[in-house]
Protein backbone atom coordinates (compact mmCIF):
# COMPACT_ATOMS: atom_id res chain seq x y z
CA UNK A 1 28.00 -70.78 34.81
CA UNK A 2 28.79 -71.68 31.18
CA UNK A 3 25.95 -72.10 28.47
CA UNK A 4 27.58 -75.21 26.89
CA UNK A 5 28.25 -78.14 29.08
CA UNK A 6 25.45 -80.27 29.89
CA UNK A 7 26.30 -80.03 33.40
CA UNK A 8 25.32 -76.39 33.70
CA UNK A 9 21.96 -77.49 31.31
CA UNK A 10 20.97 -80.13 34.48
CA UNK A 11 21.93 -77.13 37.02
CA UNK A 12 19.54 -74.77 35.44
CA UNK A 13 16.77 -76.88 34.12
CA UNK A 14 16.49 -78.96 37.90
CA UNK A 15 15.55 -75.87 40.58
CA UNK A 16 11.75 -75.96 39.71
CA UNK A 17 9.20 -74.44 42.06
CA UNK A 18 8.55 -76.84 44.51
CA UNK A 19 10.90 -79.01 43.54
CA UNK A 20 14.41 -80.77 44.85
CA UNK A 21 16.85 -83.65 43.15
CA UNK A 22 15.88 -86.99 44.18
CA UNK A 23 19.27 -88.27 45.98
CA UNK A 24 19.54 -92.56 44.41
CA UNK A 25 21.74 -95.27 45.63
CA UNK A 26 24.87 -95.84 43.89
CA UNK A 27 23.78 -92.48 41.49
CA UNK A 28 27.78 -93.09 40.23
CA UNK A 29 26.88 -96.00 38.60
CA UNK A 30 23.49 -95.60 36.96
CA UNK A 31 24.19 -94.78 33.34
CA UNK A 32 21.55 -92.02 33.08
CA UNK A 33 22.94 -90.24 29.82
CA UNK A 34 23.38 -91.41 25.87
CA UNK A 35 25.04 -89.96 22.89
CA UNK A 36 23.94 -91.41 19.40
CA UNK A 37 24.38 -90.59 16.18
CA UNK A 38 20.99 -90.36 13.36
CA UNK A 39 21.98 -91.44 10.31
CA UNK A 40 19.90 -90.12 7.09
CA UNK A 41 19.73 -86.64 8.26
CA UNK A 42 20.52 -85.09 5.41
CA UNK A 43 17.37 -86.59 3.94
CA UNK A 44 15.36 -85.33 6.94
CA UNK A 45 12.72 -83.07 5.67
CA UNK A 46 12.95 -80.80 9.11
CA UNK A 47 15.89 -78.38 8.44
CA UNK A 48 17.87 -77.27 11.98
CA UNK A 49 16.42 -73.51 13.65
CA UNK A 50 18.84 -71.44 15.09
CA UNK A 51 17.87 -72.70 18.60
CA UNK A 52 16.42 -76.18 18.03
CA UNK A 53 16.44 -78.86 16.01
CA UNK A 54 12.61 -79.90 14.88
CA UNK A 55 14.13 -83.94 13.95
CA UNK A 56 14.80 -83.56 17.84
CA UNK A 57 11.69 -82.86 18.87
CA UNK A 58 10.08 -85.31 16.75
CA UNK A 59 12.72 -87.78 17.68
CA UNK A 60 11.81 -87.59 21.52
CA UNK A 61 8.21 -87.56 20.66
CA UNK A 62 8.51 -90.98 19.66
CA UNK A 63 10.91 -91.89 22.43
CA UNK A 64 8.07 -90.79 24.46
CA UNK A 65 5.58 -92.89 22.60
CA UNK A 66 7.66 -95.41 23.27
CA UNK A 67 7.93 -95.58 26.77
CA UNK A 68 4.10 -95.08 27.21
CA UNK A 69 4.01 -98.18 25.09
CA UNK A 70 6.46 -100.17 27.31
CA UNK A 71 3.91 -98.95 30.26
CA UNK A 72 5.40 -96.22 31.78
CA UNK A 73 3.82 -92.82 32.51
CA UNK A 74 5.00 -89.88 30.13
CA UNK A 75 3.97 -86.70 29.92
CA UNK A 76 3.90 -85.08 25.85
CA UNK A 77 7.64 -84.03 24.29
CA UNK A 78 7.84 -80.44 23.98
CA UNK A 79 10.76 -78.29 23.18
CA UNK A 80 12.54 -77.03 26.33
CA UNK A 81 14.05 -73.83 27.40
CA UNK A 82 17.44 -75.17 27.61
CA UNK A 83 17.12 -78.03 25.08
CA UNK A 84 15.81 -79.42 21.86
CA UNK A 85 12.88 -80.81 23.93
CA UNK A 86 12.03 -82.40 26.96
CA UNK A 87 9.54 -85.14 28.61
CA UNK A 88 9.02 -86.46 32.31
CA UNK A 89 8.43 -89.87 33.58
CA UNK A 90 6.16 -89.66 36.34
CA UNK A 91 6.63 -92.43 39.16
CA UNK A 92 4.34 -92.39 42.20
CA UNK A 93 6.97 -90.11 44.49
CA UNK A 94 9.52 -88.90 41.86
CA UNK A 95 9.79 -88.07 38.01
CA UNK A 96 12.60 -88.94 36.09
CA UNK A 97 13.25 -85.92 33.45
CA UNK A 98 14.46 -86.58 29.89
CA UNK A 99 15.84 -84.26 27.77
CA UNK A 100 17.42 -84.10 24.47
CA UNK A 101 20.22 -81.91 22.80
CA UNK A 102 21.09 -82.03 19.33
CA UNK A 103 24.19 -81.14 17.27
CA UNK A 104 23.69 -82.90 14.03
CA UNK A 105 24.57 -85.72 13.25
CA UNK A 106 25.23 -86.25 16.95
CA UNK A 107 22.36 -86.28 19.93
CA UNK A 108 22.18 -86.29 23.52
CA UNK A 109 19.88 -87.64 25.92
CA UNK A 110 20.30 -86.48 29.97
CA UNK A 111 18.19 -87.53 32.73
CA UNK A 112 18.06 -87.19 35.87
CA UNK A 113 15.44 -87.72 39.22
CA UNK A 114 12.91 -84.73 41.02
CA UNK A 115 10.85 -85.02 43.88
CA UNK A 116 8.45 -82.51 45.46
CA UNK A 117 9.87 -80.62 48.38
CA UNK A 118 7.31 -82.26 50.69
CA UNK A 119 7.71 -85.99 49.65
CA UNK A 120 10.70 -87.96 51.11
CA UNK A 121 11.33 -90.81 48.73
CA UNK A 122 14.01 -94.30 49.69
CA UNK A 123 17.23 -93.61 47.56
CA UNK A 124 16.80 -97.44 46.60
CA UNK A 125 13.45 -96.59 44.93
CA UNK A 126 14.46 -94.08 42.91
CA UNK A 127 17.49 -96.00 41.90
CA UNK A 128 15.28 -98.67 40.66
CA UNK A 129 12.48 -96.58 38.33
CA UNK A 130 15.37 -94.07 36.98
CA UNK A 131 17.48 -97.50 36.02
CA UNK A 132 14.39 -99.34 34.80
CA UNK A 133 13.78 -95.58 32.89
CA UNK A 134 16.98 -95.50 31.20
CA UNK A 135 16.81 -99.41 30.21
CA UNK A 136 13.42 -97.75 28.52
CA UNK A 137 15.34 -95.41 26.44
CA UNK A 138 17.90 -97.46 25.87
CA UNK A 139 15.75 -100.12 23.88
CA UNK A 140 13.40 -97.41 22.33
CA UNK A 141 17.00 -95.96 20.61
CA UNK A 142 18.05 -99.38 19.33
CA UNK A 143 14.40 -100.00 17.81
CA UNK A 144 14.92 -96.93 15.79
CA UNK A 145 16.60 -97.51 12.67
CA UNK A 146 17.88 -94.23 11.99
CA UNK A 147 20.06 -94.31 15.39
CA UNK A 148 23.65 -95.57 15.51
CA UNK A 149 26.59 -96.18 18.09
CA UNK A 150 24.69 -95.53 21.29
CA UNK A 151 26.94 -94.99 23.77
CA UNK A 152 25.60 -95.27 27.42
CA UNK A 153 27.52 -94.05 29.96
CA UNK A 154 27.23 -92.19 34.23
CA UNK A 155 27.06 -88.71 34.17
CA UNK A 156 30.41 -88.23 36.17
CA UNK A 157 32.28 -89.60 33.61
CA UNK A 158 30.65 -87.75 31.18
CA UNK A 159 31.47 -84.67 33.05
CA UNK A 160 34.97 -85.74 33.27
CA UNK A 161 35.08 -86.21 29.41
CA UNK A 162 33.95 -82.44 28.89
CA UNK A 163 36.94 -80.69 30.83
């Protein structure tokens, strides 16, 4: 397993005690990741750690914000062990995990669906709150006027991109 690709971030981040991937409908066609660009960065006051970004951090803290606005239920942005940071959307049977990686001037945001071991959940359900989820995001990024070209895309095709 390679330390780089985002693919192999999601494979080690996901296996979390007590925890499984939530399977979705039509998962191929959910655009679940984003790549922008945050213009201004130079002027940003937070200068890049070896390991993490702070303008990350405080970048998906206000993503987060966001999305609590819009009514959904967030836990707090906080840097991650294989990321800049890293927030959940809890839905009643499933959370929908965000995380962001940063290589300035250029970000990432993943995501992707957990369920408890015990809790079966319909694939058309969690289809629905991890699309709504990434419509979320999606509208959060093009409020923010520091954020350019968003580009939206499925994760297989991002995975194809990387080879």
């Amino acid at each position: 397993m390679c330390y780089g690709c985002r693919q192999c971030n999601i494979q080690r981040v996901v296996p979390m005690i007590g925890r499984t991937r939530a399977n979705a409908e039509e998962e191929d066609r959910i655009k679940n990741e984003f790549e922008f660009t945050v213009s201004n960065v130079s002027e940003s006051r937070s200068e890049p750690k070896i390991f993490r970004d702070p303008l990350a951090l405080e970048m998906h803290r206000r993503l987060a914000a966001q999305l609590r606005m819009d009514g959904f239920d967030v836990t707090d942005a906080k840097p991650g062990k294989a990321c800049d940071a890293a927030f959940s959307v809890k839905f009643p049977k499933f959370n929908v995990f965000v995380m962001i990686a940063a290589e300035r001037p250029n970000y990432a945001i993943l995501t992707w669906c957990s369920r408890p071991l015990w809790r079966t959940v319909l694939p058309r359900e969690v289809s629905d709150g991890w699309a709504r989820t990434c419509d979320g995001i999606e509208k959060a990024l093009k409020q923010d006027l520091n954020v350019s070209s968003i580009k939206r895309f499925p994760q297989k095709q991002s995975s194809k991109r990387e080879e």
